[in-house]
C-alpha atoms as a PDB file:
ATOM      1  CA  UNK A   1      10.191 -51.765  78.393  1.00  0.00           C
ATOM      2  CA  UNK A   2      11.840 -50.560  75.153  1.00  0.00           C
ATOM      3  CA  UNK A   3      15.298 -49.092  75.616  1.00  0.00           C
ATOM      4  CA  UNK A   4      16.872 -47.025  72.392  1.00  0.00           C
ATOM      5  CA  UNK A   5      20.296 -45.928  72.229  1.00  0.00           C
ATOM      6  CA  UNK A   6      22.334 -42.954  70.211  1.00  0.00           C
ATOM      7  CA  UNK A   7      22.983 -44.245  67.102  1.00  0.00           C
ATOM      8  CA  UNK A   8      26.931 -43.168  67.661  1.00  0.00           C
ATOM      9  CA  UNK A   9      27.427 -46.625  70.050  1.00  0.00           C
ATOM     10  CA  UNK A  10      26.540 -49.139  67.446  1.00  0.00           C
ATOM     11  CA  UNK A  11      28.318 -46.584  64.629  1.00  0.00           C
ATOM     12  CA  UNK A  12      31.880 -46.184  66.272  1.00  0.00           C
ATOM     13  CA  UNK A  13      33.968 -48.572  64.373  1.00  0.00           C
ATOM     14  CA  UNK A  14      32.677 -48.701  60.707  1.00  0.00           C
ATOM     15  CA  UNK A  15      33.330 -52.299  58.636  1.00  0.00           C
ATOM     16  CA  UNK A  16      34.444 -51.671  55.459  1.00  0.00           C
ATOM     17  CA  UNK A  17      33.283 -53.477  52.533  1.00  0.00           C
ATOM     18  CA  UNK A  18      35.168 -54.409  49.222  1.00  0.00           C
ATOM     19  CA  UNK A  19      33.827 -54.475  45.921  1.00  0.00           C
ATOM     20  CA  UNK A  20      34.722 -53.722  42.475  1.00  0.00           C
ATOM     21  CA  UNK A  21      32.282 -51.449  40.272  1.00  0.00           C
ATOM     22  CA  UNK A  22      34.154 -50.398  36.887  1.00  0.00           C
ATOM     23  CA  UNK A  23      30.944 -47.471  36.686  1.00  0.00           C
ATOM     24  CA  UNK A  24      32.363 -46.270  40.074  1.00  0.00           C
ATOM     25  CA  UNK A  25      36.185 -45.410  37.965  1.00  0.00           C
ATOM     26  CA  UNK A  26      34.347 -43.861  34.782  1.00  0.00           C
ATOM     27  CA  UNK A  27      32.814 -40.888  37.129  1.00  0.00           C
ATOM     28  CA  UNK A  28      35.932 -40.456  39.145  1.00  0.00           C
ATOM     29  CA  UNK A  29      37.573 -40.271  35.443  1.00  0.00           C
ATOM     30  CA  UNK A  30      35.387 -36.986  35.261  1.00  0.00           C
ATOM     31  CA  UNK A  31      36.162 -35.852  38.552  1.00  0.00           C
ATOM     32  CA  UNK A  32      39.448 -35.306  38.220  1.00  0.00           C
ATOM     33  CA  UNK A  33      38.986 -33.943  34.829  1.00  0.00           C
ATOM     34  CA  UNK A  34      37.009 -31.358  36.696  1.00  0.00           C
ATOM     35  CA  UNK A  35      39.520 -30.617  38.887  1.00  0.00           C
ATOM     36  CA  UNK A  36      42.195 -29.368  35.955  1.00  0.00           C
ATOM     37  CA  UNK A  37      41.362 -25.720  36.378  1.00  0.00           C
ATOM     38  CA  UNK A  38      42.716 -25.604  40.340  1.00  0.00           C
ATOM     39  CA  UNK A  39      45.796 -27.614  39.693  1.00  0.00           C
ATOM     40  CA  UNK A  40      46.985 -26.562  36.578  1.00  0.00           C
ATOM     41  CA  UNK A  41      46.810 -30.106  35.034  1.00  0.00           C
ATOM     42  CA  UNK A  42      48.448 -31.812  37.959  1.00  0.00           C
ATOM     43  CA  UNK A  43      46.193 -33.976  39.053  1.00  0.00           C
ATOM     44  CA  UNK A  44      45.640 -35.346  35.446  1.00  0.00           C
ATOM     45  CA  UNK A  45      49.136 -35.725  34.832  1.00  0.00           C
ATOM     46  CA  UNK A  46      49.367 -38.018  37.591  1.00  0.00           C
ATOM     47  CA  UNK A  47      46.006 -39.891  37.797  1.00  0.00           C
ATOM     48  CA  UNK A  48      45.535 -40.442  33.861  1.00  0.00           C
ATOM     49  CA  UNK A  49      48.313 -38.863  31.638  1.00  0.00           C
ATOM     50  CA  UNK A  50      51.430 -40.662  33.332  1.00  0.00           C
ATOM     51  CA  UNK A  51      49.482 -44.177  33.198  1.00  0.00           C
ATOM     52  CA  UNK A  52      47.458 -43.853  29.890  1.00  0.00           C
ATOM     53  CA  UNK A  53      49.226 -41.211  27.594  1.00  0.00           C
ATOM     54  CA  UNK A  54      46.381 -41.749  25.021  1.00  0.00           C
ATOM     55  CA  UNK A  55      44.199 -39.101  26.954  1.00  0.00           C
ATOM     56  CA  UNK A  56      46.507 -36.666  26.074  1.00  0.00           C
ATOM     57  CA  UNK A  57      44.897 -35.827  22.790  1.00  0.00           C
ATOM     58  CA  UNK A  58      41.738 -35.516  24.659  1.00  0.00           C
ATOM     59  CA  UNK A  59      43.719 -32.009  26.092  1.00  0.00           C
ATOM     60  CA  UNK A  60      41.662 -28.802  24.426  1.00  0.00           C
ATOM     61  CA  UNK A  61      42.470 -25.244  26.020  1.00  0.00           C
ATOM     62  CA  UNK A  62      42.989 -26.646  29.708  1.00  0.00           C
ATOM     63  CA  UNK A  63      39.830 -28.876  29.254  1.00  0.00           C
ATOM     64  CA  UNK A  64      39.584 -33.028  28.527  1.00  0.00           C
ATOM     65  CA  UNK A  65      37.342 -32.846  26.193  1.00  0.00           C
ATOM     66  CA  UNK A  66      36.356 -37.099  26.354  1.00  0.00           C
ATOM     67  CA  UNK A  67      33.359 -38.501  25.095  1.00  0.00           C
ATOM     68  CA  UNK A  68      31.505 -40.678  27.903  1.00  0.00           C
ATOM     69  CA  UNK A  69      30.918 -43.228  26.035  1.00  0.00           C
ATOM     70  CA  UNK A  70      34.702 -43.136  25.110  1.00  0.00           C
ATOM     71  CA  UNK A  71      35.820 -43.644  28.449  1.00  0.00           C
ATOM     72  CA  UNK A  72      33.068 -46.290  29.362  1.00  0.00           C
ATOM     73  CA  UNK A  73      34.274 -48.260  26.829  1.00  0.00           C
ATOM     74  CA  UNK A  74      37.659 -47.807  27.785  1.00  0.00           C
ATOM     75  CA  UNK A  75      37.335 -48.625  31.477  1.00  0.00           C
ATOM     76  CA  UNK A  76      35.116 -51.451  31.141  1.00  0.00           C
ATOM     77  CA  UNK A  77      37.922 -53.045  28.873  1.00  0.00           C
ATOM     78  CA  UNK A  78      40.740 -52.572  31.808  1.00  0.00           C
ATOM     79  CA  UNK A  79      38.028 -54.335  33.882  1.00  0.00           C
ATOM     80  CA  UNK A  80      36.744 -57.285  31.758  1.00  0.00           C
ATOM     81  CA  UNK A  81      40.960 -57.996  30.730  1.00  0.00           C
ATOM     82  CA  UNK A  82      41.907 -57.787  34.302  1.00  0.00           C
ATOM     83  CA  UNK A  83      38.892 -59.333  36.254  1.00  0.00           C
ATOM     84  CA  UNK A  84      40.522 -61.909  38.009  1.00  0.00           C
ATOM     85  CA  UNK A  85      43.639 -60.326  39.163  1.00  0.00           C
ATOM     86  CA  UNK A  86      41.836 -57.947  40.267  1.00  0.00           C
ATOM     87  CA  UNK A  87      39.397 -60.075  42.760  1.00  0.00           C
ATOM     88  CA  UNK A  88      42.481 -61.815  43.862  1.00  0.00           C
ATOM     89  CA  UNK A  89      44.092 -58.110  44.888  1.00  0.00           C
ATOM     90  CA  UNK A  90      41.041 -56.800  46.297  1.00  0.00           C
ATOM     91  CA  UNK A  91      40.592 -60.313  48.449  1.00  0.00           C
ATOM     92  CA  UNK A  92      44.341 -59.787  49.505  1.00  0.00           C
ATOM     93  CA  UNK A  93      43.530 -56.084  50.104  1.00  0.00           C
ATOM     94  CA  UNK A  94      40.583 -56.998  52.331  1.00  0.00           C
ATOM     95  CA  UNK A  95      42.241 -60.115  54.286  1.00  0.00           C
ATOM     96  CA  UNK A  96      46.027 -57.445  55.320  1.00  0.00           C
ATOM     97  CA  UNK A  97      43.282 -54.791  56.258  1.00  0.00           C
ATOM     98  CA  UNK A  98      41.632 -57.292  58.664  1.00  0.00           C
ATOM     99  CA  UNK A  99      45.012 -58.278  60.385  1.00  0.00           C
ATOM    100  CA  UNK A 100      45.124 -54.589  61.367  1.00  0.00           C
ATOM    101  CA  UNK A 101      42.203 -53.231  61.420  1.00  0.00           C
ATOM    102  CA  UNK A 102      41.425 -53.721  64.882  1.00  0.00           C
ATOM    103  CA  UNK A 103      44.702 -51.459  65.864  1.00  0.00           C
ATOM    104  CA  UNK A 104      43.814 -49.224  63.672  1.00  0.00           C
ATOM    105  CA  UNK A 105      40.507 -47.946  65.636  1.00  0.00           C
ATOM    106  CA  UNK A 106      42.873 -48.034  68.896  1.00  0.00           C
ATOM    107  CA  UNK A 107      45.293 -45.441  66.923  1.00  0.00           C
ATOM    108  CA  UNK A 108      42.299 -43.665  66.636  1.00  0.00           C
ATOM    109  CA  UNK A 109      41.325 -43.499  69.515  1.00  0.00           C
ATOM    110  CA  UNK A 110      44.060 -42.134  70.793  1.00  0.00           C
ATOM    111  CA  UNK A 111      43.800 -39.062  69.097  1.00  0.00           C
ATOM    112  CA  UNK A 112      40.248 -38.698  68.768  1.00  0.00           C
ATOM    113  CA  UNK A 113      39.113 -40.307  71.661  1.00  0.00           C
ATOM    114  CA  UNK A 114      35.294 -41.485  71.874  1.00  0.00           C
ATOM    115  CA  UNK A 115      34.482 -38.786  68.525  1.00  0.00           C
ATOM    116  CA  UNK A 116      32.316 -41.208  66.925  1.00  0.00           C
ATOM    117  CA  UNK A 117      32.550 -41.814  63.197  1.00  0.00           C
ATOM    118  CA  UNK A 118      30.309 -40.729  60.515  1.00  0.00           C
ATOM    119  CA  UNK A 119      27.732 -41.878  59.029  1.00  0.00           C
ATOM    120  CA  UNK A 120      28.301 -43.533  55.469  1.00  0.00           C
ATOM    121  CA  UNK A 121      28.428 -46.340  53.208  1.00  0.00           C
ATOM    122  CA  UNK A 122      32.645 -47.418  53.808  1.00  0.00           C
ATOM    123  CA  UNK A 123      32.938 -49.376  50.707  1.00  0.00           C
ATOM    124  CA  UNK A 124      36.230 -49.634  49.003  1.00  0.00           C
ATOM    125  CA  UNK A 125      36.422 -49.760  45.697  1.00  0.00           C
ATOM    126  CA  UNK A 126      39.321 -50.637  42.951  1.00  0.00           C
ATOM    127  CA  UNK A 127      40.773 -47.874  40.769  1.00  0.00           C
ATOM    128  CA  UNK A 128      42.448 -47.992  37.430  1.00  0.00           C
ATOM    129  CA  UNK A 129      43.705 -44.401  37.508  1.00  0.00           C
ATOM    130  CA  UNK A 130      47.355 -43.425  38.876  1.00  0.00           C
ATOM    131  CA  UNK A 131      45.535 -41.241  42.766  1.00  0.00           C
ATOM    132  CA  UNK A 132      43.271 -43.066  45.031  1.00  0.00           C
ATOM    133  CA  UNK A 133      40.803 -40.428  45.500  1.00  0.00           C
ATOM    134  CA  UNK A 134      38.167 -40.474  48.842  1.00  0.00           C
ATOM    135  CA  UNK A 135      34.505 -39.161  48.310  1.00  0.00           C
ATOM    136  CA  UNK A 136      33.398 -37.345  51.660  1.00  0.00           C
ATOM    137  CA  UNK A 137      29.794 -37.581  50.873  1.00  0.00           C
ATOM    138  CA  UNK A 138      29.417 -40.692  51.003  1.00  0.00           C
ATOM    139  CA  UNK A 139      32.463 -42.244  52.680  1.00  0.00           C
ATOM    140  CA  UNK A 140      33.735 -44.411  49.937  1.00  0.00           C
ATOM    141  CA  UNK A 141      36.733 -44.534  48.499  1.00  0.00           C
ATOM    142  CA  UNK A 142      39.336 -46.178  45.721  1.00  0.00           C
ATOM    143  CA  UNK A 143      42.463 -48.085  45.980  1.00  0.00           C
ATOM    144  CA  UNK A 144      44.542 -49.528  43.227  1.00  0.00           C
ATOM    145  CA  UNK A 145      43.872 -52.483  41.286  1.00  0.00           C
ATOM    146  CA  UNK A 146      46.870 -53.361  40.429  1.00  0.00           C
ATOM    147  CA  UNK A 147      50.046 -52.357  43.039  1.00  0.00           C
ATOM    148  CA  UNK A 148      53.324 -53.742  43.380  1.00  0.00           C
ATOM    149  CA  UNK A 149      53.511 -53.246  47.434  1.00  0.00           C
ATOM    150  CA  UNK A 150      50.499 -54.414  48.622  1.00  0.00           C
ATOM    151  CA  UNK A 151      50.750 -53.915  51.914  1.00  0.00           C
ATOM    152  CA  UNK A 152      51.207 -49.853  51.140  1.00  0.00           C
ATOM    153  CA  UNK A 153      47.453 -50.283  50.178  1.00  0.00           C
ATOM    154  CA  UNK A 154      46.533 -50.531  53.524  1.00  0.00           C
ATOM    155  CA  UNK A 155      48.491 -47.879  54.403  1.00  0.00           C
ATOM    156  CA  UNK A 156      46.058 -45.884  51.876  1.00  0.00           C
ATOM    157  CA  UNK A 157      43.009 -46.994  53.804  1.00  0.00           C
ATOM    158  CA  UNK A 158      43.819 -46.317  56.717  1.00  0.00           C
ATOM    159  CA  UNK A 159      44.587 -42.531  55.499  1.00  0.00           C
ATOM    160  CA  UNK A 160      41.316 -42.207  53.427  1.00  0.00           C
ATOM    161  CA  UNK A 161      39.182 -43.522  56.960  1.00  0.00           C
ATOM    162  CA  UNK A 162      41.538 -41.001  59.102  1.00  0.00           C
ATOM    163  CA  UNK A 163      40.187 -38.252  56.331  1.00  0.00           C
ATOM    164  CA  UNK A 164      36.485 -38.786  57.273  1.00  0.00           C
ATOM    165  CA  UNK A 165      37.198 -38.670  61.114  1.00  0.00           C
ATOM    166  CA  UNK A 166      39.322 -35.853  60.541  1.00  0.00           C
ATOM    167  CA  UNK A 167      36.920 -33.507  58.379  1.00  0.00           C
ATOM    168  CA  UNK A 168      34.014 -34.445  60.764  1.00  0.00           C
ATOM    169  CA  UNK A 169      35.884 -33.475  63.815  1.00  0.00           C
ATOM    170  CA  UNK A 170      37.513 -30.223  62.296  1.00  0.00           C
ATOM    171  CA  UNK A 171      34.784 -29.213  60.657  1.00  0.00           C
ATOM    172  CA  UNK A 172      32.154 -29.100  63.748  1.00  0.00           C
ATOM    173  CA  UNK A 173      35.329 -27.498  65.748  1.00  0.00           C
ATOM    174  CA  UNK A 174      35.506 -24.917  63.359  1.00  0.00           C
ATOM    175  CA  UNK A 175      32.666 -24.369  61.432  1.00  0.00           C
ATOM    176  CA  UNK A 176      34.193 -20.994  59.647  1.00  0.00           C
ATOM    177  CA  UNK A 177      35.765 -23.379  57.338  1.00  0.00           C
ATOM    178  CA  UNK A 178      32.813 -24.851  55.742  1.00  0.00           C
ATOM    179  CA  UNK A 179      31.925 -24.543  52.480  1.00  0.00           C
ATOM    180  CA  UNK A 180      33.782 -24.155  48.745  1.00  0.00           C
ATOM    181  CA  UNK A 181      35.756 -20.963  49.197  1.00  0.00           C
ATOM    182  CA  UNK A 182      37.748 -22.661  51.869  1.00  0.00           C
ATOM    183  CA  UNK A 183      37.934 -26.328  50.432  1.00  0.00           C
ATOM    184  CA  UNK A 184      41.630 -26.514  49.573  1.00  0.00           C
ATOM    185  CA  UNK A 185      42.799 -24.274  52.467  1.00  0.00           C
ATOM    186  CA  UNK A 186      41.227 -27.757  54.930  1.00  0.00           C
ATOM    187  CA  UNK A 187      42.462 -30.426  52.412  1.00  0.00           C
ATOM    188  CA  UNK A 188      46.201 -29.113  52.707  1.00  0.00           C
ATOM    189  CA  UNK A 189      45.617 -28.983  56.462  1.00  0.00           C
ATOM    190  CA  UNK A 190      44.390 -32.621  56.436  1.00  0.00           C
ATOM    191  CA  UNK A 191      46.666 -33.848  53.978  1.00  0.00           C
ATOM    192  CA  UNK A 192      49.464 -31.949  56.730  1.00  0.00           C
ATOM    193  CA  UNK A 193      47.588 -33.965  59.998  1.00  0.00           C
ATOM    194  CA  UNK A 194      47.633 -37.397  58.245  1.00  0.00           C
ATOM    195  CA  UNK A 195      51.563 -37.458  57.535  1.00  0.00           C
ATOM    196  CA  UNK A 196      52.322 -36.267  60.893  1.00  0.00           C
ATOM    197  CA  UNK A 197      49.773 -38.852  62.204  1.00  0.00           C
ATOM    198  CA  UNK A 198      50.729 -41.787  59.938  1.00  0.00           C
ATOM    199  CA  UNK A 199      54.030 -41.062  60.542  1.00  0.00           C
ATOM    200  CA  UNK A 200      54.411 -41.106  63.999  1.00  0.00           C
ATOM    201  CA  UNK A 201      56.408 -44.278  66.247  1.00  0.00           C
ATOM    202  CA  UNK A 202      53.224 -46.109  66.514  1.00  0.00           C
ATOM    203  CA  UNK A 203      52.057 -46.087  63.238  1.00  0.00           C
ATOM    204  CA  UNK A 204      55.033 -46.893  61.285  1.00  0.00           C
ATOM    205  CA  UNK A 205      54.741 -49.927  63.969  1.00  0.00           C
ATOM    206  CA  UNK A 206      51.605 -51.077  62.505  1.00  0.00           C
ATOM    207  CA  UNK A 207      51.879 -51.094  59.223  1.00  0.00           C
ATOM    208  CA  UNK A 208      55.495 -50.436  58.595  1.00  0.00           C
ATOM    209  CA  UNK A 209      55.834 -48.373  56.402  1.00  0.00           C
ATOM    210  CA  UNK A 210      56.096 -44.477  56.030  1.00  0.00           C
ATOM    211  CA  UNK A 211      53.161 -42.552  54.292  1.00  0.00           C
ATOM    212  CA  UNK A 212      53.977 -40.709  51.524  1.00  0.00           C
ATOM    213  CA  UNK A 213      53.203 -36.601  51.948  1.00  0.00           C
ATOM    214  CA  UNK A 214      52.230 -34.264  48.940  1.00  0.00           C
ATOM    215  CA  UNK A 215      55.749 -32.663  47.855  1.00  0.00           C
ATOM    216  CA  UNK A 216      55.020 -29.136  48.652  1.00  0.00           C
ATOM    217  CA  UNK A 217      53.739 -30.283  52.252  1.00  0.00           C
ATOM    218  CA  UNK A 218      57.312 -31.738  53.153  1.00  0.00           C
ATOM    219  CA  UNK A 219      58.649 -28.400  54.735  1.00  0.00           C
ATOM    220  CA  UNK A 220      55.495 -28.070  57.233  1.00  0.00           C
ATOM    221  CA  UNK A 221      55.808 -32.282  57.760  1.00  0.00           C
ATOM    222  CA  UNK A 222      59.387 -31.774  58.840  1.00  0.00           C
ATOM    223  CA  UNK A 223      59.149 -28.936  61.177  1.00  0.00           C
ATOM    224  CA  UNK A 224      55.479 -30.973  63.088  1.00  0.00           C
ATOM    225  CA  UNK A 225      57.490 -34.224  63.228  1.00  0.00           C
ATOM    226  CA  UNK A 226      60.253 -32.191  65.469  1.00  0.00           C
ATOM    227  CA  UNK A 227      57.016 -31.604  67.978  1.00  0.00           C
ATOM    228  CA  UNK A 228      55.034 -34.743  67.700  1.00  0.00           C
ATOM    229  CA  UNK A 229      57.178 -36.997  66.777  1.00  0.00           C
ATOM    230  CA  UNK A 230      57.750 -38.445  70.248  1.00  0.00           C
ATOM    231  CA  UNK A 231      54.736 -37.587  71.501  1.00  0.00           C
ATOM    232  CA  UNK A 232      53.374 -39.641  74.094  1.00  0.00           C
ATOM    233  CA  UNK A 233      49.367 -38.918  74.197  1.00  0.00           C
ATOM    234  CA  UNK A 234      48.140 -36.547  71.305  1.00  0.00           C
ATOM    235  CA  UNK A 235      46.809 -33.131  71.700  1.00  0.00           C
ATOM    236  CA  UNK A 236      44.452 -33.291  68.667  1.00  0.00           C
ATOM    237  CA  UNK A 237      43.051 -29.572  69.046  1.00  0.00           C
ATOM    238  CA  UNK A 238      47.251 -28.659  69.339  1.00  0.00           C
ATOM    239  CA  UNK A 239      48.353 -30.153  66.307  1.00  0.00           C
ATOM    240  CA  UNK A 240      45.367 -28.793  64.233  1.00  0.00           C
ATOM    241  CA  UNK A 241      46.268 -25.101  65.528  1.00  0.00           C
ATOM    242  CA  UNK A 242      50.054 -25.598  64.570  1.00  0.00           C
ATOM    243  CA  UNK A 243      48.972 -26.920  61.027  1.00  0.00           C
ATOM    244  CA  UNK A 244      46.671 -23.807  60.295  1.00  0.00           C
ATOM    245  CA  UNK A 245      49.442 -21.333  61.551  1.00  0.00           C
ATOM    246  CA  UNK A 246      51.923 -22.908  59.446  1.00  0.00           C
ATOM    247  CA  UNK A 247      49.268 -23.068  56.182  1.00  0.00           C
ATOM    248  CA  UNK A 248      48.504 -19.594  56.646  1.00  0.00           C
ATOM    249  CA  UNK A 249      52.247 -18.784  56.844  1.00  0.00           C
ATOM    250  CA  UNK A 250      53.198 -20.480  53.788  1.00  0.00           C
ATOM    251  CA  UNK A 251      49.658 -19.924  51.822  1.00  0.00           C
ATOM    252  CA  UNK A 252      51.489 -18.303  48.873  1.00  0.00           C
ATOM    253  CA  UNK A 253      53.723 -21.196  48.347  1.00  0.00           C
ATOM    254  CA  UNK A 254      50.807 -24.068  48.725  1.00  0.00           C
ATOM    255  CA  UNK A 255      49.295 -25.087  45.457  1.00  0.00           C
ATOM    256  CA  UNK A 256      44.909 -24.446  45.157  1.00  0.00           C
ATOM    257  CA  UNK A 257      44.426 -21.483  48.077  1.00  0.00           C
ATOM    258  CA  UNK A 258      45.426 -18.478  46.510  1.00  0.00           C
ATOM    259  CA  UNK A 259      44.397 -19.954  42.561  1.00  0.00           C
ATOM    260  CA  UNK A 260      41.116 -20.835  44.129  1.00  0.00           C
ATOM    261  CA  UNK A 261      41.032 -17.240  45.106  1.00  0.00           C
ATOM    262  CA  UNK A 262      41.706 -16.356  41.827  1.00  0.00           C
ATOM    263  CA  UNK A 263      39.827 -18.521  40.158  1.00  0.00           C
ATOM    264  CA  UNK A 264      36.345 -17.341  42.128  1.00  0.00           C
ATOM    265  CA  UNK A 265      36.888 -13.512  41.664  1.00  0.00           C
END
């Protein structure tokens, strides 16, 4: 007799995998050049500008205008200089998420219960650029090559791998927020969940160390961690209703929902 099974029970803890692909940095180079028009050059200015000023002349009417090849060549270099500090950080990387990792599902759990994860490759990959950016698609996502506290970085896993459980589960609960004309409007609000979430009691037991909110999400952060801070068994459906009042109440004030609006006129 041949039994099958849902293909949730042997999918509910993903491993994730490691590796270092400098091709993998050169198209998220472009994606957040993409991105200028919705941020008004923010995200540049952080990701590229701050760490490599030389981009800067690349700047042409709110557009990077930057050969490929340009940036191919320049990326590759980072790599080829930097190759074996960076396999010893992404080895050191791998073996702190290990220790936790574990703990991590149970934290989880907690909130999400049995809501299995989704499907996807999980690999981790180094970035040279100044944001860690996640790819929903495919469930992969970059952490820094080269970081002073290395045990933050797992702190930035662990918030990239609650941002796929999150989108899954919010997205099938409320379906009316599919799709582009609502992407930042569900970003802020899962940007808003992870800080509450990452830092509540018993995460900032695990991994020590406070996650570090968008700026213009620390007024909603403050008045959720009055709730939930104490909370002693999480009401995930709760907290996601308080976040979308308080987005909706402060829409004006949150950068990419009303420009997007703007923008798609």
């Amino acid at each position: 007799m041949q039994f099958t099974y849902p293909l949730f029970i042997f999918f509910m803890h993903p491993k994730l995998k490691f590796e270092i692909d400098y091709k993998k940095d050169v198209r998220t180079f472009f994606n957040f050049a993409s991105d200028w028009e919705y941020e008004n050059g923010r995200i540049l200015e952080w990701a590229i500008f701050a760490k490599y000023p030389l981009f800067k002349k690349f700047k042409k009417n709110k557009k990077l205008e930057v050969q490929k090849s340009f940036v191919k060549k320049f990326v590759s270099g980072k790599y080829k200089k930097n190759i074996k500090i960076f396999r010893k950080n992404l080895k050191i990387y791998d073996n702190n998420w290990k220790k936790i990792e574990k703990n991590f599902y149970k934290l989880t759990e907690e909130i999400f219960g049995k809501t299995p994860w989704p499907k996807g490759k999980y690999i981790v990959y180094l970035t040279i650029w100044g944001m860690f950016p996640r790819f929903l698609e495919d469930k992969t996502f970059q952490i820094p090559a080269k970081y002073k506290r290395k045990k933050y970085v797992s702190v930035v896993i662990a918030h990239e791998m609650l941002h796929f459980i999150f989108y899954d589960y919010f997205l099938a609960k409320y379906p009316k927020y599919k799709g582009k004309k609502n992407y930042f409007f569900v970003w802020h609000v899962s940007e808003i969940f992870n800080s509450v979430v990452q830092d509540s009691p018993e995460w900032i037991k695990l991994f020590k160390i406070n996650c570090m909110p968008y700026p213009e999400h620390n007024k909603i952060v403050r008045i959720l961690r009055k709730k939930y801070y104490r909370v002693e068994k999480w009401d995930v459906d709760l907290l996601i209703k308080d976040i979308i009042i308080l987005v909706n109440q402060n829409s004006s004030k949150l950068g990419g929902i009303a420009q997007a609006a703007r923008l798609k006129k």
